[in-house]
Protein backbone atom coordinates (compact mmCIF):
# COMPACT_ATOMS: atom_id res chain seq x y z
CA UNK A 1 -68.63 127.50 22.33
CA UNK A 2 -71.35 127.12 24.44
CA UNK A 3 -70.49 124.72 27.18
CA UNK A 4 -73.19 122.04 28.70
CA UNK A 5 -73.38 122.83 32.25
CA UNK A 6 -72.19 120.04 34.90
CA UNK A 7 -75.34 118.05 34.87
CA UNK A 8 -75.23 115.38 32.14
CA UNK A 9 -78.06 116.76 29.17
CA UNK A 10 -79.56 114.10 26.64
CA UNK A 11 -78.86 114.48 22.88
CA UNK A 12 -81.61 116.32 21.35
CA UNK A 13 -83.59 114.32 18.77
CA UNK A 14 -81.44 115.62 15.42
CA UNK A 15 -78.64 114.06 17.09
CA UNK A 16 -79.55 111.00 18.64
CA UNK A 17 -81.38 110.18 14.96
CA UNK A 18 -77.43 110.52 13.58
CA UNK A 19 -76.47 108.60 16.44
CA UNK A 20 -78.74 105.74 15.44
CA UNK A 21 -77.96 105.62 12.29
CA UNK A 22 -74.55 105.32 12.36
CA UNK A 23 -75.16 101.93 14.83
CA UNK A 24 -77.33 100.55 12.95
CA UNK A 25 -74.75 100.19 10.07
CA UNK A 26 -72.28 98.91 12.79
CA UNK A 27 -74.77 96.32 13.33
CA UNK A 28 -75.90 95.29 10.08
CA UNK A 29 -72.37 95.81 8.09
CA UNK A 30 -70.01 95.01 10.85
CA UNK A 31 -71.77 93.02 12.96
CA UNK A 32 -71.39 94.80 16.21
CA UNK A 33 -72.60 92.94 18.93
CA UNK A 34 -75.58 94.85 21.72
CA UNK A 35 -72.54 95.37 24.12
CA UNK A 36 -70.35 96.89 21.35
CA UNK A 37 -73.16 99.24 20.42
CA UNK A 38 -73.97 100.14 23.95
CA UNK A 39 -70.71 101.20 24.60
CA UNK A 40 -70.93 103.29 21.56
CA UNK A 41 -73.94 105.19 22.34
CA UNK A 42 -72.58 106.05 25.61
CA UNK A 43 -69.51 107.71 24.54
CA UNK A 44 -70.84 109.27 22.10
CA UNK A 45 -74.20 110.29 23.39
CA UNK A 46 -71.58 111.81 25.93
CA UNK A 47 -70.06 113.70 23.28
CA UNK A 48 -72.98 115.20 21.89
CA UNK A 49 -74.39 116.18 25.76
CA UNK A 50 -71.25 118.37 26.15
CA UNK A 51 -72.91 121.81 24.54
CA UNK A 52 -76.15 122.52 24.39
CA UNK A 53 -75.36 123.87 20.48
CA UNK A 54 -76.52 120.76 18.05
CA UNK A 55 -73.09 119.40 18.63
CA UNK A 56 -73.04 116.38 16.52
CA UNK A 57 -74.43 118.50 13.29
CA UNK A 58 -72.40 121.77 14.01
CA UNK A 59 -69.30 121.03 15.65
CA UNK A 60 -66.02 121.98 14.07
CA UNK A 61 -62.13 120.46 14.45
CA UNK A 62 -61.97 123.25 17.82
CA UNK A 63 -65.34 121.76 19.31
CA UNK A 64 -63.91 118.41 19.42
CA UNK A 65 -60.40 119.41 20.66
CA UNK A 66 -62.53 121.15 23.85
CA UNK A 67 -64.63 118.12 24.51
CA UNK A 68 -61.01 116.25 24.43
CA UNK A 69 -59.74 118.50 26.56
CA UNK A 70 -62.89 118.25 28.98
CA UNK A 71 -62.53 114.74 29.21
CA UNK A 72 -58.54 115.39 30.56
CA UNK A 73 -60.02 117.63 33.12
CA UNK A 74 -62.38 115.01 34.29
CA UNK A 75 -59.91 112.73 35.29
CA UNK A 76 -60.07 110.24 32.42
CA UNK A 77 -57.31 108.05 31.28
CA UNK A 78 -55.52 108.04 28.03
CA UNK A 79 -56.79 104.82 26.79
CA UNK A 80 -60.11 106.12 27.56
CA UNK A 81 -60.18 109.28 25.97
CA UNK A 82 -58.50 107.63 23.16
CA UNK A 83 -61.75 104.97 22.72
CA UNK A 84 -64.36 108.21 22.97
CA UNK A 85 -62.37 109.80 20.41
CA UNK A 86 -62.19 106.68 18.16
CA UNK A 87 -66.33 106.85 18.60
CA UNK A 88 -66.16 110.11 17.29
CA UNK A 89 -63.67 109.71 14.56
CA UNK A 90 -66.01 106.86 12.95
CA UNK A 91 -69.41 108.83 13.28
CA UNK A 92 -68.05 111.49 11.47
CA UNK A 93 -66.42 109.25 8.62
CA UNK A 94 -69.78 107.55 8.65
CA UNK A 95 -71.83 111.12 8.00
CA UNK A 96 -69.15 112.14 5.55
CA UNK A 97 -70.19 109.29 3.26
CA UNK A 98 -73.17 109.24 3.79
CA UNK A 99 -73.52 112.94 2.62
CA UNK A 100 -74.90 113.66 6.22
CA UNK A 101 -71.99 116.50 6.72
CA UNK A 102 -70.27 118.12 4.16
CA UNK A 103 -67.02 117.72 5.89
CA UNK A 104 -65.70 115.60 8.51
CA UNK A 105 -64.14 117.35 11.25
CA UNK A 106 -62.40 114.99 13.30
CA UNK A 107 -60.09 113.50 10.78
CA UNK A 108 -57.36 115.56 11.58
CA UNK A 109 -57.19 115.20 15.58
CA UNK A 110 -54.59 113.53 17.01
CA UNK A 111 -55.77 110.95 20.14
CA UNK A 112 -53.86 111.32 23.43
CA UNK A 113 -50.36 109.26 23.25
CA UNK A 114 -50.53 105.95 25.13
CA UNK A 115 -47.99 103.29 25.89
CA UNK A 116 -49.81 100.18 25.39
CA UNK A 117 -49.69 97.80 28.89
CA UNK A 118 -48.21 93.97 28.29
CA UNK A 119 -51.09 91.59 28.77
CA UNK A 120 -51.30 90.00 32.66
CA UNK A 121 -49.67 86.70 31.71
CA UNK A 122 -49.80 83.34 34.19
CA UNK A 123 -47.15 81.16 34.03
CA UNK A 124 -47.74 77.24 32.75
CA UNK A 125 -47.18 76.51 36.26
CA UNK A 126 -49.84 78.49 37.25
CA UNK A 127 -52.28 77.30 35.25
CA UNK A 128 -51.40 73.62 35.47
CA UNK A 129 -51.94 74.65 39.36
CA UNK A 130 -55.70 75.92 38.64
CA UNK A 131 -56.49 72.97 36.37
CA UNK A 132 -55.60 70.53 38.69
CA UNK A 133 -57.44 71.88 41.37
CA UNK A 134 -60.21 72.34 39.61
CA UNK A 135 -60.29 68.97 38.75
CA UNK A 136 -59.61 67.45 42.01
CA UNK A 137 -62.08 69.54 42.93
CA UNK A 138 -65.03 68.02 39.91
CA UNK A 139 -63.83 64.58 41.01
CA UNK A 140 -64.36 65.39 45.46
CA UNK A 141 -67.68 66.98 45.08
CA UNK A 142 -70.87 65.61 45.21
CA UNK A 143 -74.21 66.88 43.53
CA UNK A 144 -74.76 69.86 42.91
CA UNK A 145 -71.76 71.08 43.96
CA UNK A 146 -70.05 68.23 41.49
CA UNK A 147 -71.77 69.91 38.70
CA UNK A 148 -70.54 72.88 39.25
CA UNK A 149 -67.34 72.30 39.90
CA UNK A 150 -67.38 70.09 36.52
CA UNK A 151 -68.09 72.93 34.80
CA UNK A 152 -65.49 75.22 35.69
CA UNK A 153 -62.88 72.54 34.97
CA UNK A 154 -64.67 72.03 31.84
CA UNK A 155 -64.18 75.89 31.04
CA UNK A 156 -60.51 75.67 31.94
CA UNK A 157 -59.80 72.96 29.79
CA UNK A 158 -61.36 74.57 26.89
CA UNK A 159 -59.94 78.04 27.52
CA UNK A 160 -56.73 77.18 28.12
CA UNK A 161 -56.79 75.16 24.92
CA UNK A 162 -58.50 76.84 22.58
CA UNK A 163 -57.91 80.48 23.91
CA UNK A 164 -61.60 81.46 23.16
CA UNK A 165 -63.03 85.00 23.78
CA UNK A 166 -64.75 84.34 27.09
CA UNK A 167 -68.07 85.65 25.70
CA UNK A 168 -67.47 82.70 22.69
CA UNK A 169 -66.76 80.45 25.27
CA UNK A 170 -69.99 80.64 27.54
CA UNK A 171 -72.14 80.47 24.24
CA UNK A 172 -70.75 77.60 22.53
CA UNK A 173 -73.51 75.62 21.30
CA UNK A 174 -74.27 71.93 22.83
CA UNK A 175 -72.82 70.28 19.50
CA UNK A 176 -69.43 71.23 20.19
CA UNK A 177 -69.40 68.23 23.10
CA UNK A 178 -69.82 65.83 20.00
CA UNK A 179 -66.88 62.63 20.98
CA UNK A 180 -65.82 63.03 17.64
CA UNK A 181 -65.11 66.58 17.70
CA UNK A 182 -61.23 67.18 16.50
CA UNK A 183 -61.89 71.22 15.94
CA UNK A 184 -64.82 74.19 17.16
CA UNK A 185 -66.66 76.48 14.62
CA UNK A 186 -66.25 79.55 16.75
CA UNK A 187 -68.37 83.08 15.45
CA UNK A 188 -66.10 85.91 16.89
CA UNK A 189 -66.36 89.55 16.36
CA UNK A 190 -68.42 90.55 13.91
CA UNK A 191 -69.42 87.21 13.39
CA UNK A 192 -67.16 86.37 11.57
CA UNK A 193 -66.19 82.32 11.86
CA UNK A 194 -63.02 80.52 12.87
CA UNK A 195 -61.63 77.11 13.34
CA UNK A 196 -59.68 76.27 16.65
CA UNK A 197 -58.50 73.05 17.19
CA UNK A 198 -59.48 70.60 20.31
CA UNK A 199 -57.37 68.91 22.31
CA UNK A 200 -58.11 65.37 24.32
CA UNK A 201 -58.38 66.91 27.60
CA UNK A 202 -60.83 69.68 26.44
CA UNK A 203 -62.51 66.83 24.68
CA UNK A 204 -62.72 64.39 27.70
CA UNK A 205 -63.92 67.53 29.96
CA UNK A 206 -66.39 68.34 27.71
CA UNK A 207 -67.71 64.66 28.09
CA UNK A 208 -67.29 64.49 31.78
CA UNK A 209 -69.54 67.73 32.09
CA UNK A 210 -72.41 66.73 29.53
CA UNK A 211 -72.64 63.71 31.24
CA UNK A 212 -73.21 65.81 34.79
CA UNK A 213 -76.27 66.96 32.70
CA UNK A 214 -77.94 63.59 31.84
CA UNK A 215 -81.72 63.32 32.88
CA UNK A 216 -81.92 67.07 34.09
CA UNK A 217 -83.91 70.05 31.90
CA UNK A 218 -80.18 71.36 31.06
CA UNK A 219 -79.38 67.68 29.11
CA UNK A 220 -81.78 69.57 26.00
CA UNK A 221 -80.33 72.68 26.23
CA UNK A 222 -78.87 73.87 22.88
CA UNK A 223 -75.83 75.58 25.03
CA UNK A 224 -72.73 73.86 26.03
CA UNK A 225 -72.96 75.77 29.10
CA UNK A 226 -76.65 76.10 29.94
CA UNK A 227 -78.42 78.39 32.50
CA UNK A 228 -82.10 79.84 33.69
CA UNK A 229 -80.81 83.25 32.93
CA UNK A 230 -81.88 85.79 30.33
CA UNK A 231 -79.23 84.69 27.75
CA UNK A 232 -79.68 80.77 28.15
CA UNK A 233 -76.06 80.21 29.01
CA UNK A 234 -74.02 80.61 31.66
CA UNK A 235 -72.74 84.71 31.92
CA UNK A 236 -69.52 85.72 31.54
CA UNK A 237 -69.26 87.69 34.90
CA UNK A 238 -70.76 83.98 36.73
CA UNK A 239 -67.49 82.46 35.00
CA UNK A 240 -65.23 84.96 35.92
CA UNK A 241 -66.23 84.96 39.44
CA UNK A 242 -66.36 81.14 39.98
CA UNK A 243 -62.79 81.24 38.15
CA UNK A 244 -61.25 84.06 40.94
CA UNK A 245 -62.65 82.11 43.63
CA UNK A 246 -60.52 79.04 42.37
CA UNK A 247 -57.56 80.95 41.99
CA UNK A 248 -57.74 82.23 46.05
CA UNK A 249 -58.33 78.76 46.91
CA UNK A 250 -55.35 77.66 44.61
CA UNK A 251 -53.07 80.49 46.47
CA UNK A 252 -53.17 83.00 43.48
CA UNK A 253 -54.17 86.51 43.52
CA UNK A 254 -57.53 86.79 42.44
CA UNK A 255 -56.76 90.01 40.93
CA UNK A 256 -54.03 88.09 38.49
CA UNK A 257 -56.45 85.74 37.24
CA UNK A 258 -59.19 85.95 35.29
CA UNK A 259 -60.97 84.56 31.55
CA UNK A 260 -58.85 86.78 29.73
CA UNK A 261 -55.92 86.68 31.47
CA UNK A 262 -56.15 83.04 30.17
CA UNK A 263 -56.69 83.76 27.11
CA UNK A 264 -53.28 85.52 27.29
CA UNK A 265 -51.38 82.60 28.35
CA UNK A 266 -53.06 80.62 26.08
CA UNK A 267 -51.24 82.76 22.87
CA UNK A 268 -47.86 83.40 25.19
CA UNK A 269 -47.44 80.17 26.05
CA UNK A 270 -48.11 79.27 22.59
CA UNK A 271 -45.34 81.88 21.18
CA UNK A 272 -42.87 80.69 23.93
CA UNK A 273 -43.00 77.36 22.59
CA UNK A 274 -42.42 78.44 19.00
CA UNK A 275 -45.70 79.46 17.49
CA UNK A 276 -45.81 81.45 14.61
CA UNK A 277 -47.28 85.03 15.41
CA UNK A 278 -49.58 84.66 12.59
CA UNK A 279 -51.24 81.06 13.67
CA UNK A 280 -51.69 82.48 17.00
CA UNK A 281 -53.64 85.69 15.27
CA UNK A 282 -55.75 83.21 14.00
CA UNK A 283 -56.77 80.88 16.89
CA UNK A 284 -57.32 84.25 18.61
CA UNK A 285 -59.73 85.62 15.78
CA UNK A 286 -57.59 88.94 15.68
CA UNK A 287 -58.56 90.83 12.38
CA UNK A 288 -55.10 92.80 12.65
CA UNK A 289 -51.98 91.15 13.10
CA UNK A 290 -50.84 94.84 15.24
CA UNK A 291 -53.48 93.22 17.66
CA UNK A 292 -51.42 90.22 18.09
CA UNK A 293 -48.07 92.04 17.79
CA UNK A 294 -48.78 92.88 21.96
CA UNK A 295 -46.82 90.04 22.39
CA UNK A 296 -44.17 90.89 20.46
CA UNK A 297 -42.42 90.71 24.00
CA UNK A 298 -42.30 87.18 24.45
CA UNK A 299 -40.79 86.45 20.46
CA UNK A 300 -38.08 88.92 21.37
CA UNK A 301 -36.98 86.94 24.80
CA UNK A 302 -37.19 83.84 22.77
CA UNK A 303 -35.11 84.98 19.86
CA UNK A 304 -32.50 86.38 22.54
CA UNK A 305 -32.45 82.67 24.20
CA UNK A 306 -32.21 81.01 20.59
CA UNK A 307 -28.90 82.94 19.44
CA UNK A 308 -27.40 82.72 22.94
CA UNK A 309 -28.05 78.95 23.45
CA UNK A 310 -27.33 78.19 19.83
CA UNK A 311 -24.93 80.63 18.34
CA UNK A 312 -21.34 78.99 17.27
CA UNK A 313 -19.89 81.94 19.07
CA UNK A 314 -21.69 82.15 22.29
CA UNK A 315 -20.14 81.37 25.27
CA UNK A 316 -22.77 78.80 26.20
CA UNK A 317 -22.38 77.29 22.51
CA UNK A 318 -19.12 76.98 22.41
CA UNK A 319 -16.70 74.96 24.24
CA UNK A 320 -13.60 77.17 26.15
CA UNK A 321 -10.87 75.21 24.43
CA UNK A 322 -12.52 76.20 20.91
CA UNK A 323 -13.20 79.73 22.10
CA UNK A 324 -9.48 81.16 20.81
């Protein structure tokens, strides 16, 4: 094997057309979204940098294995070596029917094994903290500075009850504010569509913030959350760093809080209160219920507390005197 040397080489142009191709049907059959394919391109453009040989055409089961091993020399993680090599795996299922290789090389690599980390979870207290400080916060402000801080309550109310992807959050169209909106037509990953339900404080935030928009060039905007930026809406990094400077001022760690760490408590808190693992794989738009089953945690602490506050035979069931 002939072995790229340290500086980083472009994918020559046989390559980087099989590259393409295989995105485009992410995009048009799964619906990949431009980050999703970015991220894509990288690892695998990576991939195909690694020899100078024609890599992506001509590499072999052993090829792979050394550009696996490479990546463990580099330092890389597990769970990142793991997502480079699930890049590869699907390119080369993608030539393989598509008649593009004869064979497909990576189907019978193993990824690095990886214990997979419990989601950062805030407590309700927590977040009943941030909420309420966010929305003393709306109600002290002035201006500005009122709108603003109107918004991020706004954000919280709907995160926390919906439990929205935070890049379906900041792009929720202006119609979801409606007064008589009871549920929110949400187009997840791969655009596929979901229903979420609303509750009256999401509702009534909602209202509060559109009506911090009246007679300003946002009121017309078709975004719930509008902006002068690029995209129309307000970012996802502007959210999560308006959202960590709330949690300092609320006495949190910033490093414990952010959107998706909210989405988290959304489905734990949800569980802990007797949710069904499969509505909460809904709400959350996961296409596999193994997704979901990360929480698995939190079922297993609740079924623990169930039989030991409400088994006949449990000492904290069952009176002494009948305990015999």
């Amino acid at each position: 094997m002939v072995r790229a040397s340290s500086k980083a080489q472009s994918p020559d142009r046989q390559d980087d057309r099989l590259i393409s191709l295989f995105l485009d049907m992410l995009a048009a059959e799964r619906g990949a979204r431009p980050n999703t394919l970015a991220a894509y391109r990288a690892d695998l453009e990576d991939f195909a940098a690694f020899s100078t040989a024609h890599r992506i055409a001509e590499a072999n089961s052993d090829d792979i294995r050394s550009y696996l091993g490479d990546l463990s020399r580099r330092g890389l993680q597990a769970s990142s070596v793991a997502r480079k090599l699930s890049a590869i795996r699907q390119l080369y299922r993608f030539l393989y029917s598509e008649r593009h290789r004869g064979d497909d090389p990576a189907a019978i690599l193993e990824g690095p094994r990886r214990g997979r980390p419990l989601p950062k979870v805030l407590s309700i207290a927590d977040v009943d903290r941030l909420i309420v400080l966010a929305r003393e916060n709306a109600q002290s402000t002035e201006g500005a500075e009122s709108q603003r801080a109107t918004r991020l309550y706004c954000l919280l109310e709907l995160l926390y009850a919906t439990g929205l992807r935070v890049s379906e959050l900041v792009a929720l169209p202006a119609s979801a504010s409606r007064r008589d909106q009871r549920m929110l037509m949400v187009r997840g990953k791969g655009g596929k569509e979901r229903l979420v339900p609303l509750n009256e404080a999401a509702r009534e935030a909602m209202s509060g913030y559109r009506a911090t928009l009246k007679d300003t060039k946002a009121a017309d905007s078709k975004w719930l959350f509008p902006s002068f930026g690029e995209s129309g809406h307000l970012t996802r990094q502007h959210f999560a760093r308006d959202l960590k400077a709330l949690a300092i001022q609320c006495g949190l760690h910033a490093d414990a809080v952010s959107p998706h760490v909210l989405r988290h408590a959304f489905a734990s808190h949800l569980l802990q209160n007797g949710a069904d693992l499969r509505v909460v794989q809904t709400l959350l738009g996961h296409s596999d219920i193994s997704t979901t089953q990360i929480y698995t945690h939190i079922l297993e602490e609740r079924l623990k507390t169930m039989v030991r506050d409400l088994h006949p035979l449990t000492d904290a069931a069952t009176p002494a005197k009948d305990r015999r």
